[in-house]
Structure formats: C-alpha cells, structure tokens
C-alpha atoms as a PDB file:
ATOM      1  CA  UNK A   1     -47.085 -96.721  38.736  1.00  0.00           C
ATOM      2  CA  UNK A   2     -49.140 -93.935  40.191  1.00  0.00           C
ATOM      3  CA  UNK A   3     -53.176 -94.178  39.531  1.00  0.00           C
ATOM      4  CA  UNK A   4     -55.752 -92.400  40.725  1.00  0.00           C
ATOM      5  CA  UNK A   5     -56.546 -92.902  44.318  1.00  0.00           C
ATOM      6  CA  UNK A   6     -53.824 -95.618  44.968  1.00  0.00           C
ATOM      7  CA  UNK A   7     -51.601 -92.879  47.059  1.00  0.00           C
ATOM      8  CA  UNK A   8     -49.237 -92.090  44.849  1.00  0.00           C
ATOM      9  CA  UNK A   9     -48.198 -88.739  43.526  1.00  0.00           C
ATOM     10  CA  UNK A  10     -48.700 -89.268  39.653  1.00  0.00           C
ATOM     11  CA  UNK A  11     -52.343 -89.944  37.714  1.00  0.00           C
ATOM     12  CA  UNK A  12     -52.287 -92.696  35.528  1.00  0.00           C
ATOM     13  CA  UNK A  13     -52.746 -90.137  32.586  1.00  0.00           C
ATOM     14  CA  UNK A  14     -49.723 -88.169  33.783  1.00  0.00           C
ATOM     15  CA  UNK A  15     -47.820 -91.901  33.671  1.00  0.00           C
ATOM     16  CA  UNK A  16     -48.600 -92.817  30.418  1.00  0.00           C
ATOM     17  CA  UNK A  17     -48.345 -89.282  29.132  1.00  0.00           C
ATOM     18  CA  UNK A  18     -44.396 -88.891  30.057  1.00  0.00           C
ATOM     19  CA  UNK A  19     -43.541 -93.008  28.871  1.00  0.00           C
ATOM     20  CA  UNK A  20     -45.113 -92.451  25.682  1.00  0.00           C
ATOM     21  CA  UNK A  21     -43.819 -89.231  25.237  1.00  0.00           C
ATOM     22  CA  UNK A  22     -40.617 -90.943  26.422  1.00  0.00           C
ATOM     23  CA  UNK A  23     -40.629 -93.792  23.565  1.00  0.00           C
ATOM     24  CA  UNK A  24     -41.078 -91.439  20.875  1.00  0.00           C
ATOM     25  CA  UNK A  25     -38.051 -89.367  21.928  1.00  0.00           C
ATOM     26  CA  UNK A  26     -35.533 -91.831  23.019  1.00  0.00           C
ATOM     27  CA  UNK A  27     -32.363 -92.045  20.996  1.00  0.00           C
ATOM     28  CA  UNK A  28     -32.721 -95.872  19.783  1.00  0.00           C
ATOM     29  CA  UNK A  29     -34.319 -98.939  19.804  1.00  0.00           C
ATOM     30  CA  UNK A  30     -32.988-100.565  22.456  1.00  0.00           C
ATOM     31  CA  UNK A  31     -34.133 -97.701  24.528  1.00  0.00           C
ATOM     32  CA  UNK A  32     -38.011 -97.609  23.631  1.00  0.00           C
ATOM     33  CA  UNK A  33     -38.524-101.315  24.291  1.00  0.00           C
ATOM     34  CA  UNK A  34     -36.971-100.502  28.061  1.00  0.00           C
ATOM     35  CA  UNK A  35     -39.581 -98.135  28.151  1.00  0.00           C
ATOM     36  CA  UNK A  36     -42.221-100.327  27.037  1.00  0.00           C
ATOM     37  CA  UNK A  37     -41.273-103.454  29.031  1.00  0.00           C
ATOM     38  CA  UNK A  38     -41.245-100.743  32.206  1.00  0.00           C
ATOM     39  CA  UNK A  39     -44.333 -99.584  31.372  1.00  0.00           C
ATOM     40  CA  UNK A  40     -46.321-102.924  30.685  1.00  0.00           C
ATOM     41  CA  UNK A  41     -44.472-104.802  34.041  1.00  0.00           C
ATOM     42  CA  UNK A  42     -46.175-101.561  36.114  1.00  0.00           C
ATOM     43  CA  UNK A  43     -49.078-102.049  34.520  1.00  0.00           C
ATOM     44  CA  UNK A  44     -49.005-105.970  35.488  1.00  0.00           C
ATOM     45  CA  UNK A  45     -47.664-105.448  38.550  1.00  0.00           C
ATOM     46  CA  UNK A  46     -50.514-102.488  39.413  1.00  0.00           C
ATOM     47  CA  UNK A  47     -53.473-105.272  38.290  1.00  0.00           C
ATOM     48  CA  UNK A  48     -52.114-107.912  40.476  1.00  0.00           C
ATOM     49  CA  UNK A  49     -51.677-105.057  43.230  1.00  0.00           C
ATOM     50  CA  UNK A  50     -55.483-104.377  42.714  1.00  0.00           C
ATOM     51  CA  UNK A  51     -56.414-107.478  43.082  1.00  0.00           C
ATOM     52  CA  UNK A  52     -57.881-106.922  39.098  1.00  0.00           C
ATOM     53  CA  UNK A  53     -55.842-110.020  38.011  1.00  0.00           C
ATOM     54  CA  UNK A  54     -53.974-113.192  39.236  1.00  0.00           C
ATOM     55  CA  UNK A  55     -52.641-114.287  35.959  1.00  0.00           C
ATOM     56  CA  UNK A  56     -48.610-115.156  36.309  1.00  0.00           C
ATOM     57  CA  UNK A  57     -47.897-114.480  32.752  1.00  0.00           C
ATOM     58  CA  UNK A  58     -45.618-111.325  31.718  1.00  0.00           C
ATOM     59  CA  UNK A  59     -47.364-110.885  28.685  1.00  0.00           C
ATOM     60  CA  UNK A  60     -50.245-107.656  29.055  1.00  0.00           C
ATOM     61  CA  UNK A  61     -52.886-109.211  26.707  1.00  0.00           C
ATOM     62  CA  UNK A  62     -53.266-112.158  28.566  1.00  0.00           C
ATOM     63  CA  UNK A  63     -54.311-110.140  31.760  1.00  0.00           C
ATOM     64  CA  UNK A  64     -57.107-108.827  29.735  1.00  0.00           C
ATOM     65  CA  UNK A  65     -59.359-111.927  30.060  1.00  0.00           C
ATOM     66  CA  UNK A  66     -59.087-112.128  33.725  1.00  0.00           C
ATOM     67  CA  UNK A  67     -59.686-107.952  34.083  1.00  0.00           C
ATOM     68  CA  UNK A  68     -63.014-108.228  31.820  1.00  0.00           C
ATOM     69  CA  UNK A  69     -64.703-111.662  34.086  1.00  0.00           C
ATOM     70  CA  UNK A  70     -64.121-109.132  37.073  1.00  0.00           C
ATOM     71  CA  UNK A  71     -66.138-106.239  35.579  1.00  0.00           C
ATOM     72  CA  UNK A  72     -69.690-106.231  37.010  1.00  0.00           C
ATOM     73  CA  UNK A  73     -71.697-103.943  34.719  1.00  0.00           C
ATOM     74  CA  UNK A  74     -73.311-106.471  32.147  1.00  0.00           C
ATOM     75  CA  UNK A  75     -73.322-103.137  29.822  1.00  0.00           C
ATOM     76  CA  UNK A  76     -69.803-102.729  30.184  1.00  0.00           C
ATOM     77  CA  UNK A  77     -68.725-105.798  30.192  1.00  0.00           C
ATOM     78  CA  UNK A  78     -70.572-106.878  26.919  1.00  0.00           C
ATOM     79  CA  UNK A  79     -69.252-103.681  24.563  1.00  0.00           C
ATOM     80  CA  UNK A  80     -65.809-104.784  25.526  1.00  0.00           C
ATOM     81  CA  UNK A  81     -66.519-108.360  24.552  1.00  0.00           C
ATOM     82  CA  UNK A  82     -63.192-108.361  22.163  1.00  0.00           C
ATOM     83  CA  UNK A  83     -61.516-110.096  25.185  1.00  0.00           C
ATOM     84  CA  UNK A  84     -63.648-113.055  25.294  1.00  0.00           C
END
C-alpha cells in the first residue's frame, strides 16, 4: 500500500481513492468484500511495517488501541480518546 514517504509510487489518498471507488463499482458482493479484506490486510500489514502496531489480530479495529498509546501529542491523543 503506497503512503506518503514510504517509497512507493501511490499516496495513501490516491489508494483509498481507487479501492473505494472500486467497491462501489464492482459487479457483486463477493467482489467488494475482496476489495475490502485487500484493503484492510494493507492497511495492517503497512502499521506493523511502521512499526505503528504489533497486534497479531486480522481484525482493523483492534489495531486502533495500540496506534493511539503510540501517539505522543497529549492534544492529539486525548480528542481521539474513542479508542480507549
């Protein structure tokens, strides 16, 4: 999954962008939920890449906790406070 600044050719925005736009033009069912899965196993895959989280679960929400006790900025990290 290309972000910014990891080296890779697409922006994170670009990603999403053509995926989304992807799931609300494929043909059936079967074929959005491949895009989904695809999309949220980058996404895991590019946290654990980052170093961002260590959590071994598949699911996307559970990666949330672990991202939000890395964030530094007490500002920050108290608006998004849903993940506690």
């Amino acid at each position: 999954m290309g972000l910014p600044g990891d080296g890779r050719s697409a922006s994170l925005g670009a990603v999403v962008h053509d995926q989304i736009n992807e799931i609300l033009t494929a043909a059936d069912s079967r074929q959005q939920i491949h895009v989904m899965s695809t999309f949220v196993n980058q996404t895991i895959q590019t946290l654990r890449d980052r170093g961002l989280s260590d959590s071994p679960s598949d699911f996307l929400l559970d990666h949330a906790p672990v991202v939000h006790r890395k964030i530094n900025n007490a500002k920050l990290k108290n608006r998004l406070n849903v993940v506690q």
